[in-house]
PDB file of N, CA and C in Angstrom:
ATOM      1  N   UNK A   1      20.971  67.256 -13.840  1.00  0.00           N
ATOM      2  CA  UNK A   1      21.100  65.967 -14.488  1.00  0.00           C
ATOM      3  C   UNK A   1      21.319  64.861 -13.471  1.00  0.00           C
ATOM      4  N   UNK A   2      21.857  64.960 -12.464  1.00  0.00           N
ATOM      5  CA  UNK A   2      22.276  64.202 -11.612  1.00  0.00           C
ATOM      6  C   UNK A   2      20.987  63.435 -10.933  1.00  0.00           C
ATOM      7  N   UNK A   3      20.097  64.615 -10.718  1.00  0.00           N
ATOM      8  CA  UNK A   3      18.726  64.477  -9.670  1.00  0.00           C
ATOM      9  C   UNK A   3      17.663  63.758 -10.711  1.00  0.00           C
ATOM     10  N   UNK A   4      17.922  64.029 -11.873  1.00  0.00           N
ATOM     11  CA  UNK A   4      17.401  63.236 -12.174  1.00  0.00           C
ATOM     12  C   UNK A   4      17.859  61.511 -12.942  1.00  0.00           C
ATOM     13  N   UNK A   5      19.041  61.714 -13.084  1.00  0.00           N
ATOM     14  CA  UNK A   5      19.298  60.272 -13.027  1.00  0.00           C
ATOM     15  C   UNK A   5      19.695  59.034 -11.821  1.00  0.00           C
ATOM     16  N   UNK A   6      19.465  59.423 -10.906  1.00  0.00           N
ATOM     17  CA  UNK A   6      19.314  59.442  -9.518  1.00  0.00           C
ATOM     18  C   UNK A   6      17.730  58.560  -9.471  1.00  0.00           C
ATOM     19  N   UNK A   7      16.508  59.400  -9.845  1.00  0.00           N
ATOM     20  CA  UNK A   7      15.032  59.073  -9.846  1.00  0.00           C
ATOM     21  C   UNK A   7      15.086  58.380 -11.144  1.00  0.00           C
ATOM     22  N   UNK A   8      15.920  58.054 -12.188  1.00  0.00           N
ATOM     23  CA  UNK A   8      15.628  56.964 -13.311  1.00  0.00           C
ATOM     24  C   UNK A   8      16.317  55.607 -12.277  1.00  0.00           C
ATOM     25  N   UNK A   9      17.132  56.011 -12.038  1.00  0.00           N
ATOM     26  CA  UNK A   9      17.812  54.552 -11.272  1.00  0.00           C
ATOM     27  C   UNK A   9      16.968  53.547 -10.244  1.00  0.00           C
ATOM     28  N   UNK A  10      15.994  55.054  -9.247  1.00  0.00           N
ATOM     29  CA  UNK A  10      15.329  54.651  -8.277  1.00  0.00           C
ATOM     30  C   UNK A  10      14.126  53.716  -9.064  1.00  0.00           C
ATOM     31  N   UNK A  11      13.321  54.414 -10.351  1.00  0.00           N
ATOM     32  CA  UNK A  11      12.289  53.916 -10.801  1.00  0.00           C
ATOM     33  C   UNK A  11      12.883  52.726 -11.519  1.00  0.00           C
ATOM     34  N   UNK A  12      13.827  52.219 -11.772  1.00  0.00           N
ATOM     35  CA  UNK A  12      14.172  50.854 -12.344  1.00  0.00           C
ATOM     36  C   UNK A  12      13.949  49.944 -11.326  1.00  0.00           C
ATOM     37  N   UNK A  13      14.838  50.465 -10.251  1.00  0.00           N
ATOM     38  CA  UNK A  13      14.873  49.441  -9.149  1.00  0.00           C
ATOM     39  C   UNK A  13      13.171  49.171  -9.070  1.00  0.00           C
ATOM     40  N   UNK A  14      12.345  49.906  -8.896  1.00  0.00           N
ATOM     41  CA  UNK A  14      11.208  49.887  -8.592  1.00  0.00           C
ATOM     42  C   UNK A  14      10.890  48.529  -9.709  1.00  0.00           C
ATOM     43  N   UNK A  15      10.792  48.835 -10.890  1.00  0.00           N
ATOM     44  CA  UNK A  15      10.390  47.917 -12.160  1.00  0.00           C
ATOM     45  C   UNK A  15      10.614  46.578 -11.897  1.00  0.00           C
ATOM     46  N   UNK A  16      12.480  46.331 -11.790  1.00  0.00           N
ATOM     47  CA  UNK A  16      12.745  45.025 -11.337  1.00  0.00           C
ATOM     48  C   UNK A  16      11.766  44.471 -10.544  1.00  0.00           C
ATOM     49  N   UNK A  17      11.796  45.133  -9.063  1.00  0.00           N
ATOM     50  CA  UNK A  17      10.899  44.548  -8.654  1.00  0.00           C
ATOM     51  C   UNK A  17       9.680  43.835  -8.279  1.00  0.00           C
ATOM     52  N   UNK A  18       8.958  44.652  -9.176  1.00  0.00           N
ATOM     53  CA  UNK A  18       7.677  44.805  -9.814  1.00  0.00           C
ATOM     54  C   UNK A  18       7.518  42.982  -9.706  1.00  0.00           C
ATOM     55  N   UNK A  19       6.060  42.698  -9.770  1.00  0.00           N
ATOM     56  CA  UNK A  19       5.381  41.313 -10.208  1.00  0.00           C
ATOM     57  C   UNK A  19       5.470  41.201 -11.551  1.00  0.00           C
ATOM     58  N   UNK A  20       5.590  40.431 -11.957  1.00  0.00           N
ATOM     59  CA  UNK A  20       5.669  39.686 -13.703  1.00  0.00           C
ATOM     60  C   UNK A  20       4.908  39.940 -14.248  1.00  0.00           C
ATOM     61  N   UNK A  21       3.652  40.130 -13.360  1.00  0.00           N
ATOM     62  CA  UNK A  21       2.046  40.166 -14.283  1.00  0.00           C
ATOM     63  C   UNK A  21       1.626  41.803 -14.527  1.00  0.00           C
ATOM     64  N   UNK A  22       2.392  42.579 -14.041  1.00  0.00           N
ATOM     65  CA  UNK A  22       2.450  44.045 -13.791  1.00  0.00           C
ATOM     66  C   UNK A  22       2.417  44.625 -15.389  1.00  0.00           C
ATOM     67  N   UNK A  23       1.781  45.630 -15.926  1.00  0.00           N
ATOM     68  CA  UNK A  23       2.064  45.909 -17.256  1.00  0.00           C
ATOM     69  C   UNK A  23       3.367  46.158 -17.641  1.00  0.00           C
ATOM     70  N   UNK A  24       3.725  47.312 -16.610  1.00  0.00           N
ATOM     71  CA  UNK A  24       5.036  47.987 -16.862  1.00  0.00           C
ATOM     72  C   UNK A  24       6.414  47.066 -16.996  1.00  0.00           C
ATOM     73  N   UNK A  25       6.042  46.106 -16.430  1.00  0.00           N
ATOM     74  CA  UNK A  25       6.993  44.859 -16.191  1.00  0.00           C
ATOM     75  C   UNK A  25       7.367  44.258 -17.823  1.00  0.00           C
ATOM     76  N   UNK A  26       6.017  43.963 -17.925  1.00  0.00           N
ATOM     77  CA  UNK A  26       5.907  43.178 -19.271  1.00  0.00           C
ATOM     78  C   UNK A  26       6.509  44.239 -20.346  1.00  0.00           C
ATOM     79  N   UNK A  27       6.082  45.368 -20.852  1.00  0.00           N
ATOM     80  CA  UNK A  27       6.549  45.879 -21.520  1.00  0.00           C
ATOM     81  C   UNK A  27       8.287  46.319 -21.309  1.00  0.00           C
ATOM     82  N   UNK A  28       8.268  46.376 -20.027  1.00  0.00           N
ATOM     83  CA  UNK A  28      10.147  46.283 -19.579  1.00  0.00           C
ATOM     84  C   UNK A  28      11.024  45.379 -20.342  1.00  0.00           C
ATOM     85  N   UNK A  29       9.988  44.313 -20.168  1.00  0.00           N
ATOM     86  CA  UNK A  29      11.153  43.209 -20.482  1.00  0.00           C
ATOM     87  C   UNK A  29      10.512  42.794 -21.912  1.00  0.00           C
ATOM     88  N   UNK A  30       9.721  43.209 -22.736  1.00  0.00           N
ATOM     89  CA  UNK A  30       9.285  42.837 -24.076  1.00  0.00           C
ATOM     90  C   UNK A  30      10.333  42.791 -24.750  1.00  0.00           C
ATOM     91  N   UNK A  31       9.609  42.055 -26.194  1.00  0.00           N
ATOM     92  CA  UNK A  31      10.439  41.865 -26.933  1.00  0.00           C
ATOM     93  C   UNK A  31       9.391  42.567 -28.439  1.00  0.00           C
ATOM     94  N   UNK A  32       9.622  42.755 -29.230  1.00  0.00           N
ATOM     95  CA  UNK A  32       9.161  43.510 -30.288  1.00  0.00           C
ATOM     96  C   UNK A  32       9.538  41.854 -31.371  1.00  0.00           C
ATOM     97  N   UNK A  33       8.630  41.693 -32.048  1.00  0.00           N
ATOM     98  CA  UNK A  33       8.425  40.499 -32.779  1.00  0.00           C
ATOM     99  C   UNK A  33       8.411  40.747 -34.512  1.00  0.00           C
ATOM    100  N   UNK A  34       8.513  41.750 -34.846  1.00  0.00           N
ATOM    101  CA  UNK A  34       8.735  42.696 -36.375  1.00  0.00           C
ATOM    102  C   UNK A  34      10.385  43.506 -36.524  1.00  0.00           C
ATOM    103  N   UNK A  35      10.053  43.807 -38.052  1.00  0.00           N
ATOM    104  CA  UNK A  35      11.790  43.299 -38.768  1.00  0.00           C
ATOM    105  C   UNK A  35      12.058  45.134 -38.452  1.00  0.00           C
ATOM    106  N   UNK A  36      13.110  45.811 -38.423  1.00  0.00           N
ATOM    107  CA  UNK A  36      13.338  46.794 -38.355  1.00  0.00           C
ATOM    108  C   UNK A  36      14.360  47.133 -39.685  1.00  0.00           C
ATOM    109  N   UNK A  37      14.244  48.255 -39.632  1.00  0.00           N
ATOM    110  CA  UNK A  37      14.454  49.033 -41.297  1.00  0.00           C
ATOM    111  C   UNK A  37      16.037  48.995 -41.089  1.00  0.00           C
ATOM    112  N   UNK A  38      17.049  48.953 -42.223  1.00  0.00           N
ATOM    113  CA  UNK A  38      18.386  49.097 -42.498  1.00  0.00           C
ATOM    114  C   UNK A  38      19.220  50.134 -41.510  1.00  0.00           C
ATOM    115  N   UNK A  39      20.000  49.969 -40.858  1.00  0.00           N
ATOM    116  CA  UNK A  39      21.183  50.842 -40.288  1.00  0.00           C
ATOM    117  C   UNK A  39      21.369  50.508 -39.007  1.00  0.00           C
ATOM    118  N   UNK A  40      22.159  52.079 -38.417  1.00  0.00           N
ATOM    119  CA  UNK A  40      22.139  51.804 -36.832  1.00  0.00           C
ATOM    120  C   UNK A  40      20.492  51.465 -36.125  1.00  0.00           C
ATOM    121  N   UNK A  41      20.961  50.080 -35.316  1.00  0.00           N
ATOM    122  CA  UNK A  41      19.540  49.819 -34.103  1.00  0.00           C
ATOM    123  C   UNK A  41      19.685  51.146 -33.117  1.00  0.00           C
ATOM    124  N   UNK A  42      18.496  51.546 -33.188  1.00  0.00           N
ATOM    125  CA  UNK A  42      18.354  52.578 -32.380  1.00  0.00           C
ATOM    126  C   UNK A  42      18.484  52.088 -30.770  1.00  0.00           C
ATOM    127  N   UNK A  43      18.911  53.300 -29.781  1.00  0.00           N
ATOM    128  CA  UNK A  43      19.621  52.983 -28.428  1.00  0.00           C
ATOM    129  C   UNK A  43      17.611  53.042 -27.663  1.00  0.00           C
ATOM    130  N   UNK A  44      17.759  51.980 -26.693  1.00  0.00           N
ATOM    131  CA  UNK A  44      16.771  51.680 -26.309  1.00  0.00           C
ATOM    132  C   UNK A  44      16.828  52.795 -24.719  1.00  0.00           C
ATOM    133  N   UNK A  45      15.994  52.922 -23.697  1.00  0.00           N
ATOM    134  CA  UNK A  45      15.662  53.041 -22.709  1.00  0.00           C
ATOM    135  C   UNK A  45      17.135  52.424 -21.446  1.00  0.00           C
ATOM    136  N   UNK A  46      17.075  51.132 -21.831  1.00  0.00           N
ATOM    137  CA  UNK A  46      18.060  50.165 -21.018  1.00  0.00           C
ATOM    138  C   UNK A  46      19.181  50.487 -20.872  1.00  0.00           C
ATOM    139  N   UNK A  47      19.573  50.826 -22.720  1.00  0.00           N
ATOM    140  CA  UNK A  47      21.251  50.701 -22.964  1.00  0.00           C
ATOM    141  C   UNK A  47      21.379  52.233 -22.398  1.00  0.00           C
ATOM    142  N   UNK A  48      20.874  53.257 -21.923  1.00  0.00           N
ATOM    143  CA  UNK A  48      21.283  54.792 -21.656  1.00  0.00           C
ATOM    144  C   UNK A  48      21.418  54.378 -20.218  1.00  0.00           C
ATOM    145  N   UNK A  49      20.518  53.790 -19.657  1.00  0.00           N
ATOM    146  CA  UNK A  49      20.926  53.315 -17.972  1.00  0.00           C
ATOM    147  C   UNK A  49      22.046  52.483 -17.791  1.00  0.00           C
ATOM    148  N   UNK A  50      21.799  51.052 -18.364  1.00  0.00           N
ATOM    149  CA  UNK A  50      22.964  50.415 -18.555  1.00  0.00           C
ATOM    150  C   UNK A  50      24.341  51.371 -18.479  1.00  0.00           C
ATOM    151  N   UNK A  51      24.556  52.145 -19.594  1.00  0.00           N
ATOM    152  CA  UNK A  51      25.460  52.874 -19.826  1.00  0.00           C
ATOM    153  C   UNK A  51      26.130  53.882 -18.813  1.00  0.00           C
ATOM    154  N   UNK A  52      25.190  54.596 -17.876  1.00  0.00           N
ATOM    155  CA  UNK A  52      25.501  55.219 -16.779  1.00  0.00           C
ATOM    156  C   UNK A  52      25.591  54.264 -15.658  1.00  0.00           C
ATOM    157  N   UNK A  53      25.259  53.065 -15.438  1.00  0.00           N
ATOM    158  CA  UNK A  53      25.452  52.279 -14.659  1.00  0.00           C
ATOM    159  C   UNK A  53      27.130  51.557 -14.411  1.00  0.00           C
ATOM    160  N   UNK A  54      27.361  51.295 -15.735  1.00  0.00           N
ATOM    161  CA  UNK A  54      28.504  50.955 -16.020  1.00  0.00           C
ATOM    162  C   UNK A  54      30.053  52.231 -15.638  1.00  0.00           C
ATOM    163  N   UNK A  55      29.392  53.372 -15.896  1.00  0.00           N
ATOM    164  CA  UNK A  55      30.021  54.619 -15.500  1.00  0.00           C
ATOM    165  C   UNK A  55      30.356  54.640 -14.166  1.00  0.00           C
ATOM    166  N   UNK A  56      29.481  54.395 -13.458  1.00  0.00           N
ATOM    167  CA  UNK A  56      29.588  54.427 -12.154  1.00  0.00           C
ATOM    168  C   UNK A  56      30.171  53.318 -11.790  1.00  0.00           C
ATOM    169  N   UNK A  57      30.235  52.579 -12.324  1.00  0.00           N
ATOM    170  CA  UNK A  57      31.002  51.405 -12.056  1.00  0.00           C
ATOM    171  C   UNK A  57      29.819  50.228 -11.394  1.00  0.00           C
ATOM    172  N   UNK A  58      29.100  49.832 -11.281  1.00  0.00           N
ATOM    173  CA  UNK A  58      27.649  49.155 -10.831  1.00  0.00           C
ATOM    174  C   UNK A  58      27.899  48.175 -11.926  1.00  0.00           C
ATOM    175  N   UNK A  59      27.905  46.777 -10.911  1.00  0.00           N
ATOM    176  CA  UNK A  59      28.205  45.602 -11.656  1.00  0.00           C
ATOM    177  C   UNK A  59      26.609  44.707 -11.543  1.00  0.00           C
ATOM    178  N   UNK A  60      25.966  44.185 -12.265  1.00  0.00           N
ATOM    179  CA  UNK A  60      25.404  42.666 -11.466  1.00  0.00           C
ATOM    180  C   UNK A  60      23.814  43.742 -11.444  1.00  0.00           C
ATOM    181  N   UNK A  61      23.441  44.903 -11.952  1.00  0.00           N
ATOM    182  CA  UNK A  61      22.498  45.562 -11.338  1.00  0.00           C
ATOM    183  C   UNK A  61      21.267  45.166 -11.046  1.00  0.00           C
ATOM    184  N   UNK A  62      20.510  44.097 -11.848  1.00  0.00           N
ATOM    185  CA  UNK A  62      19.471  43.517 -11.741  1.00  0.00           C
ATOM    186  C   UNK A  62      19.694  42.527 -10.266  1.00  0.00           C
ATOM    187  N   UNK A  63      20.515  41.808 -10.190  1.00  0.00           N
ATOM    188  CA  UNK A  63      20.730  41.311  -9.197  1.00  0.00           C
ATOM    189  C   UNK A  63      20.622  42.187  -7.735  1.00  0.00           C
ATOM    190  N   UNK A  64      21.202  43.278  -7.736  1.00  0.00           N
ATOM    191  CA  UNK A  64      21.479  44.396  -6.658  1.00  0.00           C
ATOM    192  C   UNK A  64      20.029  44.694  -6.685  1.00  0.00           C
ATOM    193  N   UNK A  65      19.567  45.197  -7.549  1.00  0.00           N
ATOM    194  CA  UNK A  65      18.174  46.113  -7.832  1.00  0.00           C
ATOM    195  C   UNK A  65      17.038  45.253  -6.706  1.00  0.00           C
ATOM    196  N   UNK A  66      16.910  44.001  -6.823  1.00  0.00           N
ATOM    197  CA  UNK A  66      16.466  42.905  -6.450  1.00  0.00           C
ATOM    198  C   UNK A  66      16.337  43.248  -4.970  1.00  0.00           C
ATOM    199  N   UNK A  67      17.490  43.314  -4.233  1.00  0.00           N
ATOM    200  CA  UNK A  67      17.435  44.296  -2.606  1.00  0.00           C
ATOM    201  C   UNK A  67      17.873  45.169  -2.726  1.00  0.00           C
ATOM    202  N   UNK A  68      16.591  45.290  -2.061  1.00  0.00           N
ATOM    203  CA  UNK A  68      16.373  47.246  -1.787  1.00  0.00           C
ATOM    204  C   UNK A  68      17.662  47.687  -1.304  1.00  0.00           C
ATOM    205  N   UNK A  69      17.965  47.071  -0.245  1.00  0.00           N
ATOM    206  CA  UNK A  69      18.669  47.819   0.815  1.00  0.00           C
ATOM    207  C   UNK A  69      20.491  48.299   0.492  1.00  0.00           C
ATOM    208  N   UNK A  70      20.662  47.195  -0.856  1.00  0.00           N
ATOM    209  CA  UNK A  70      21.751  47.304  -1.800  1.00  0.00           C
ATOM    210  C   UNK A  70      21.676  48.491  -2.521  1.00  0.00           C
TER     211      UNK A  70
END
């Protein structure tokens, strides 16, 4: 589990970085424009990283993500 949340972290950083015009980018940062059905909002992609990010204690990550070398 580790090894691979390790290579989700690496491939974000990658995303951030990414050009704007990049697909993967766009769909990163989309927004979904239709109504969703009654109850719990389902947990996205973000909030499971987010969430281990926060674990680790990783503040500001988009900012960090931004340099590499951080």
């Amino acid at each position: 589990m580790t090894v691979i949340k390790i290579l989700i972290l690496e491939w974000l950083g990658h995303v951030i970085r990414m050009y704007d015009t990049r697909s993967v980018r766009k769909i990163f940062e989309g927004k979904l424009e239709s109504r969703r059905g009654n109850g719990r909002p389902r947990l996205r992609w973000t909030d499971n990283v987010e969430d281990d990010l926060s674990k680790l204690g990783v503040k500001r990550w988009r900012v960090k993500a931004l340099d590499r070398e951080e």
